[in-house]
Protein backbone atom coordinates (compact mmCIF):
# COMPACT_ATOMS: atom_id res chain seq x y z
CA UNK A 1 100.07 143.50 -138.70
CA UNK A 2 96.61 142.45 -137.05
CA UNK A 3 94.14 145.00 -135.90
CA UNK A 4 95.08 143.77 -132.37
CA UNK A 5 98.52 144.36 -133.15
CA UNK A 6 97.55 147.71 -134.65
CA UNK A 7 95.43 148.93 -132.22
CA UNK A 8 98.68 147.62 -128.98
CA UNK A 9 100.98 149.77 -131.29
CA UNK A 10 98.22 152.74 -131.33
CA UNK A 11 97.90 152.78 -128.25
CA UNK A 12 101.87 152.45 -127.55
CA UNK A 13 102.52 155.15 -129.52
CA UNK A 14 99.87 157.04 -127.94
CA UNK A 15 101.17 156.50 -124.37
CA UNK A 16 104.77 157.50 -125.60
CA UNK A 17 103.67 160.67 -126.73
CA UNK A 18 102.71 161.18 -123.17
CA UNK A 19 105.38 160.31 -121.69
CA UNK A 20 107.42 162.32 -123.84
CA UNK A 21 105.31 165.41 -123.67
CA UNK A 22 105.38 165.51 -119.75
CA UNK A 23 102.66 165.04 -117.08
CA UNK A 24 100.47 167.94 -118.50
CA UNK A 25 99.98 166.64 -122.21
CA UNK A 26 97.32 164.05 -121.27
CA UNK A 27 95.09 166.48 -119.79
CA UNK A 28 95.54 168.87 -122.90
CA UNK A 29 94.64 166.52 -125.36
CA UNK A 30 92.10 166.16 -128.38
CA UNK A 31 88.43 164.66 -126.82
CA UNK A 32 88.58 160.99 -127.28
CA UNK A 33 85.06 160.85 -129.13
CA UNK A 34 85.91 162.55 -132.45
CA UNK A 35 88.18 161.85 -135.39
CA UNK A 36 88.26 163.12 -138.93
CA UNK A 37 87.98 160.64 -141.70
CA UNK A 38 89.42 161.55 -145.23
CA UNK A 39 88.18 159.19 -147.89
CA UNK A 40 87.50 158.97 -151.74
CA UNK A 41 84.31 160.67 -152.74
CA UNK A 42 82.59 157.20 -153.89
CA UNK A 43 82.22 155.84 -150.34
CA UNK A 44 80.13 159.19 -149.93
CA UNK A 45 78.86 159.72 -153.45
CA UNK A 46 77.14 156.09 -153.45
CA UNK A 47 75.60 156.87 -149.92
CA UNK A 48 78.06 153.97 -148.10
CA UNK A 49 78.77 156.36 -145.51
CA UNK A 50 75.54 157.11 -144.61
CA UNK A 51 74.99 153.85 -143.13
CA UNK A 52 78.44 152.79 -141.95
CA UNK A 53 78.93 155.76 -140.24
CA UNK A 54 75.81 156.05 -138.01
CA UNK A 55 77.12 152.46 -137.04
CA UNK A 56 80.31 153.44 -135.71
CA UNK A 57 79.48 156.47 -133.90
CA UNK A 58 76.16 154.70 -132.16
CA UNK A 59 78.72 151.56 -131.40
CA UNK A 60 81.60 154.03 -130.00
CA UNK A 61 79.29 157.19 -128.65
CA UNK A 62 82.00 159.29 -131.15
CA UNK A 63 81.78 161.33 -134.16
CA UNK A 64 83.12 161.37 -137.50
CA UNK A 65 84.10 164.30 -139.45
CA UNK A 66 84.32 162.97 -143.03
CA UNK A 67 86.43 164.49 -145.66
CA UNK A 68 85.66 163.22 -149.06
CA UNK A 69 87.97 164.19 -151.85
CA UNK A 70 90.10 162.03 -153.82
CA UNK A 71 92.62 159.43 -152.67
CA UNK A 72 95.05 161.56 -153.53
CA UNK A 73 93.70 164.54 -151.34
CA UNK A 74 93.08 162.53 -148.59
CA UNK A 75 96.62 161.78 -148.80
CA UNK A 76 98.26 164.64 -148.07
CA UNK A 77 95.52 165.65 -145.75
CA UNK A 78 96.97 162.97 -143.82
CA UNK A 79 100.91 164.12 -144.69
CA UNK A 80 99.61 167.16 -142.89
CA UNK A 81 98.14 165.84 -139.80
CA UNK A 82 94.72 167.06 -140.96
CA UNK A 83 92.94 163.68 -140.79
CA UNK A 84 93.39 160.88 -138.22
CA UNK A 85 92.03 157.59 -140.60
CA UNK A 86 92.26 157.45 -143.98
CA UNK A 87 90.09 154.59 -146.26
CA UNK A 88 91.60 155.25 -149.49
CA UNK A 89 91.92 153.20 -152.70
CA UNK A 90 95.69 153.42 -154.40
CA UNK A 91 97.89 150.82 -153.19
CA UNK A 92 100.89 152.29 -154.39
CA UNK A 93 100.92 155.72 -153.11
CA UNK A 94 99.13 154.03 -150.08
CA UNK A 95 102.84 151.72 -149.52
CA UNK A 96 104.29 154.66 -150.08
CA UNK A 97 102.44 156.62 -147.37
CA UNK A 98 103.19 154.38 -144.67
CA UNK A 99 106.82 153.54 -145.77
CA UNK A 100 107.01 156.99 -145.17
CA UNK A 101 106.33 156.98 -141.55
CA UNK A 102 102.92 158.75 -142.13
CA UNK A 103 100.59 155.78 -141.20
CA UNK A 104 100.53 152.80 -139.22
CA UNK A 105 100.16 150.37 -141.10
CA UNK A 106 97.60 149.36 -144.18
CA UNK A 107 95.00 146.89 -143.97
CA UNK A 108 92.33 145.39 -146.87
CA UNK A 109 89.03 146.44 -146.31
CA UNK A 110 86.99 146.23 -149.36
CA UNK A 111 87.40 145.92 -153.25
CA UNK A 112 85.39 146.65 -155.93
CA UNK A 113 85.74 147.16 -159.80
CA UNK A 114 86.10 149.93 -162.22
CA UNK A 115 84.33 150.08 -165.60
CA UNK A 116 85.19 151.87 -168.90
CA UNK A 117 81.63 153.28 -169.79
CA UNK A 118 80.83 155.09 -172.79
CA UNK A 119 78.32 155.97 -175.47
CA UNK A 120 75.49 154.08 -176.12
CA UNK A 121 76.92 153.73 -180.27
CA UNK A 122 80.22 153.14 -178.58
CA UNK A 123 81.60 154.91 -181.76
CA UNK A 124 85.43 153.63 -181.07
CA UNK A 125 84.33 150.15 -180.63
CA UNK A 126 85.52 148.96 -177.33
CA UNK A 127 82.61 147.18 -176.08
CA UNK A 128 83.81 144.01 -174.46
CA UNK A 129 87.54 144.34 -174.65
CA UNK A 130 89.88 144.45 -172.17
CA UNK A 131 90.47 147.62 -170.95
CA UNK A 132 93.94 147.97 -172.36
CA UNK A 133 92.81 147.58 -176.01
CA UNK A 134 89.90 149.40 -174.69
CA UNK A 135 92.28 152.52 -173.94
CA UNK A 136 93.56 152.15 -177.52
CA UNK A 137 90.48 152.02 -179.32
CA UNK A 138 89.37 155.25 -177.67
CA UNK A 139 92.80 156.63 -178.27
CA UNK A 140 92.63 155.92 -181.98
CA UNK A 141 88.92 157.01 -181.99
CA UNK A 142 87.20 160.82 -182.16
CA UNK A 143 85.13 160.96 -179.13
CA UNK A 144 86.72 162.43 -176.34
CA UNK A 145 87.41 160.44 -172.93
CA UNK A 146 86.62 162.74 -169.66
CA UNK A 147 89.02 161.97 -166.93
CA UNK A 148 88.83 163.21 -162.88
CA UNK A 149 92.41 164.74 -163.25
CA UNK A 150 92.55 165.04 -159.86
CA UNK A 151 95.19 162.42 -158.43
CA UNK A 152 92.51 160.33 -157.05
CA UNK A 153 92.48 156.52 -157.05
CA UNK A 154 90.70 156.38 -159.95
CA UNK A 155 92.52 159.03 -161.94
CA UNK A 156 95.76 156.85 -160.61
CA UNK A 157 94.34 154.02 -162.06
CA UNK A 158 93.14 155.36 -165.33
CA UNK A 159 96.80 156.66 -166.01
CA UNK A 160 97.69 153.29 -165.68
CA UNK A 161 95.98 152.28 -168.10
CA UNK A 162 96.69 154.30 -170.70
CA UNK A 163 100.73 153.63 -169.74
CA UNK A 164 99.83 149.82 -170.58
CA UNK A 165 97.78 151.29 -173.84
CA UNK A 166 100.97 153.38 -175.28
CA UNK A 167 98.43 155.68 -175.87
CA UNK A 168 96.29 158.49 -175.45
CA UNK A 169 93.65 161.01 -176.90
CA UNK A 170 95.05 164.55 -177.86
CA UNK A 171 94.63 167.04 -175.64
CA UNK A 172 91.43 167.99 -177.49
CA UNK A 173 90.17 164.95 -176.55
CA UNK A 174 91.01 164.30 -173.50
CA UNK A 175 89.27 166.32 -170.97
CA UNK A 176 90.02 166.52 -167.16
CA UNK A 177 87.41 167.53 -165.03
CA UNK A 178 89.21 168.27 -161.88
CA UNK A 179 85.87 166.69 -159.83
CA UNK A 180 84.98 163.95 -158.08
CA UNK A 181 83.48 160.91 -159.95
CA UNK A 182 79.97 161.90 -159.75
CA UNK A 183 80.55 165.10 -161.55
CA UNK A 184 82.61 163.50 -163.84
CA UNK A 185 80.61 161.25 -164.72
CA UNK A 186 77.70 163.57 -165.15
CA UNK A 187 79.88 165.24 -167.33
CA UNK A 188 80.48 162.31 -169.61
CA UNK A 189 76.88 161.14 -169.70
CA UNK A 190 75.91 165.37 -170.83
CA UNK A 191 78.54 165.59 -173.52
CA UNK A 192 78.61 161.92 -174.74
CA UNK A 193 82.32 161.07 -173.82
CA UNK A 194 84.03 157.88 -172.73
CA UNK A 195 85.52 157.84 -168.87
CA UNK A 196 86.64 155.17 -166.12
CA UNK A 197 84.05 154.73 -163.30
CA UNK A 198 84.01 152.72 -160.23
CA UNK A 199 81.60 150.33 -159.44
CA UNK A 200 79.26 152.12 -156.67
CA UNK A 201 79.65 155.65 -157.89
CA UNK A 202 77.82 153.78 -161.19
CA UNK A 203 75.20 151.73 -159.63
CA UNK A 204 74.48 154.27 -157.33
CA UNK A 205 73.44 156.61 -160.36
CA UNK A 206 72.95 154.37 -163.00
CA UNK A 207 69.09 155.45 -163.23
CA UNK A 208 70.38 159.38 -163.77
CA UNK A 209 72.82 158.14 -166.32
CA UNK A 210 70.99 157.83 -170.12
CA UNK A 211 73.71 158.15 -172.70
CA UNK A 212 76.09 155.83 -171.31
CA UNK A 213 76.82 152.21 -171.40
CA UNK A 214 78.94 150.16 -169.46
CA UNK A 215 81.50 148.82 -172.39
CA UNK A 216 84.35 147.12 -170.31
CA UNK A 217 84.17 145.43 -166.62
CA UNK A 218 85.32 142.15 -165.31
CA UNK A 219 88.76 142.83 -166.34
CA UNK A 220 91.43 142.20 -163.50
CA UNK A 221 93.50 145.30 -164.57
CA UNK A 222 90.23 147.07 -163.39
CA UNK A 223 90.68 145.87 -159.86
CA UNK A 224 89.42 148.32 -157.44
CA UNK A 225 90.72 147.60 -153.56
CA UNK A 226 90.49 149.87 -150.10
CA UNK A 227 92.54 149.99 -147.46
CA UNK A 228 92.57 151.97 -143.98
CA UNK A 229 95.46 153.44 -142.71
CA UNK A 230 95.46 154.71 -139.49
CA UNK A 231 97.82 158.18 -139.46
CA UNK A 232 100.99 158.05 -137.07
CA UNK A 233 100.45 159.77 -133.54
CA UNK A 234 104.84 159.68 -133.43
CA UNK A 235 104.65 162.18 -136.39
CA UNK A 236 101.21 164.22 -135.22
CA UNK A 237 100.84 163.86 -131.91
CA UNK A 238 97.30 165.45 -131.21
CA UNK A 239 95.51 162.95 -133.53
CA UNK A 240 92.90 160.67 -131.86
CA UNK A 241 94.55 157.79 -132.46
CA UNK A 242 92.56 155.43 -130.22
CA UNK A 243 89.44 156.11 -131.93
CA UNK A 244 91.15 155.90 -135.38
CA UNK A 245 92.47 152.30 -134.65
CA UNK A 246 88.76 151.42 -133.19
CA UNK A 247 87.84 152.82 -136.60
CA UNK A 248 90.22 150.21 -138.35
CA UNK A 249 89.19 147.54 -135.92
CA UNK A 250 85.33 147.86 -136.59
CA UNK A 251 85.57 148.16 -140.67
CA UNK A 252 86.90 145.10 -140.36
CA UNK A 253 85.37 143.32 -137.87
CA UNK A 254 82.45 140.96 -138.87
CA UNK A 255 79.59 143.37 -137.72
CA UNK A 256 81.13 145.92 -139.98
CA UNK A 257 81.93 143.53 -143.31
CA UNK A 258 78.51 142.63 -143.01
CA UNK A 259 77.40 146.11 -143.60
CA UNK A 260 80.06 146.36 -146.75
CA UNK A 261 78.79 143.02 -147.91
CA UNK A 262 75.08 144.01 -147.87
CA UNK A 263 75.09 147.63 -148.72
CA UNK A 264 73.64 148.84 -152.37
CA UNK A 265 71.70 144.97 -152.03
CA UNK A 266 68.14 146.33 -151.99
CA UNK A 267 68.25 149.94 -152.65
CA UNK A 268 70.34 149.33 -156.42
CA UNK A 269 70.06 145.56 -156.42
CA UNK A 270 73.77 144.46 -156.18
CA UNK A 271 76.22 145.42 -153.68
CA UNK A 272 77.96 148.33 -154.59
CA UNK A 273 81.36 146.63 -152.50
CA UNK A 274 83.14 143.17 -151.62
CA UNK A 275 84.19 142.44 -148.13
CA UNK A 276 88.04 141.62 -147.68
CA UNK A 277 88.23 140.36 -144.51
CA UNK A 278 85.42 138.41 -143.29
CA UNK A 279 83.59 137.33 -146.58
């Protein structure tokens, strides 16, 4: 489905909610300049949102409640008719979401990459493998891997990983950290463990992070893309759903791929995302 096409069945949707409601819903209903965004925490963490955002709402004359948490999170945030857009990064559960009748439809935004970081000494040796072998090395080794345990993308991914691996640390060395990737990886640069990391969340704090290399990227089973999902108005009716498809439309129009493609270019000299659309 195109945005167009997304935006005519928004807008459908919207207007048979209306008409189903009676005469006296439209004048009842949620102010057509706000929407709440739920979102992973690295498109806040690495400071994306604090230029995209602005964007939007000047373009629009709207505001954006954002909601970072885990893909995961921001899933059933949307389940529950708690969030309007979602820009999330788990294809699976993100099929699954909309197969359910929860969103719209899902479109490519953005991709990025994860990385398997670790200690400088890299004491299991899995500098430059793939991240399979990678997996196995670290759960053959004695240093402890930190994950985000917290169904996010990322934790998503890492689990399946370690599914291709066959293998994983012992629970004594394998510690979840129930945070968002920042903490976590704080947590692995402080205590010297191994973790999986996405792209901006480690550019944007590579220059905090001391103890740590990057051991593993460039490895296609560490592919890392977005998608937006606008939530259904047919299951929740009193979302914004206009605004949420102009959302959709402008993350992946050209003004706003521009912004993706340039962000992270000057302040940590690479760009901390990949445009999917307009490239």
């Amino acid at each position: 489905m195109s945005v167009a096409r997304l935006f005519r069945a928004a807008a459908a949707a919207a207007s048979l909610i209306v008409l189903i409601s009676g005469p006296g819903a439209q004048a009842s209903a949620s102010p057509v300049d706000k929407i709440t965004l739920a979102s992973t925490t690295s498109t806040q963490d690495s400071g994306f949102f604090d230029v995209f955002i602005p964007a939007f709402e000047k373009k629009f004359g709207c505001q954006v409640r954002v909601v970072a948490v885990g893909t995961g999170q921001a899933m059933r945030l949307g389940r529950d008719g708690n969030a309007d857009v979602l820009l999330v990064h788990d294809r699976e559960s993100e099929e699954a979401f909309v197969a359910d009748g929860f969103g719209l439809e899902r479109l490519d935004v953005m991709h990025n990459d994860f990385f398997v970081v670790g200690p400088k000494a890299d004491p299991a040796g899995a500098r430059g493998l793939k991240a399979v072998e990678a997996f196995r090395k670290i759960a053959a080794g004695t240093t402890a891997f930190v994950s985000r345990g917290d169904d996010s993308g990322t934790h998503m991914k890492e689990l399946r990983v370690w599914r291709a691996a066959g293998a994983k640390p012992p629970a004594g060395r394998y510690v979840e950290s129930g945070t968002g990737m920042e903490a976590t990886l704080r947590i692995a640069n402080e205590k010297g463990y191994y973790t999986l990391v996405d792209r901006a969340t480690w550019l944007s704090h590579r220059r905090e992070i001391d103890a740590l290399d990057v051991l593993v990227e460039g490895d296609p089973d560490l592919f890392n893309p977005y998608s937006v999902i606008v939530v259904s108005p047919v299951k929740f009716p009193h979302l914004n759903v206009k605004l949420a498809a102009r959302f959709a439309e402008f993350i992946r129009s050209a003004e706003g791929q521009a912004i993706i493609r340039d962000y992270g270019k000057d302040k940590f000299g690479a760009p901390l995302f990949f445009p999917d659309v307009v490239k």
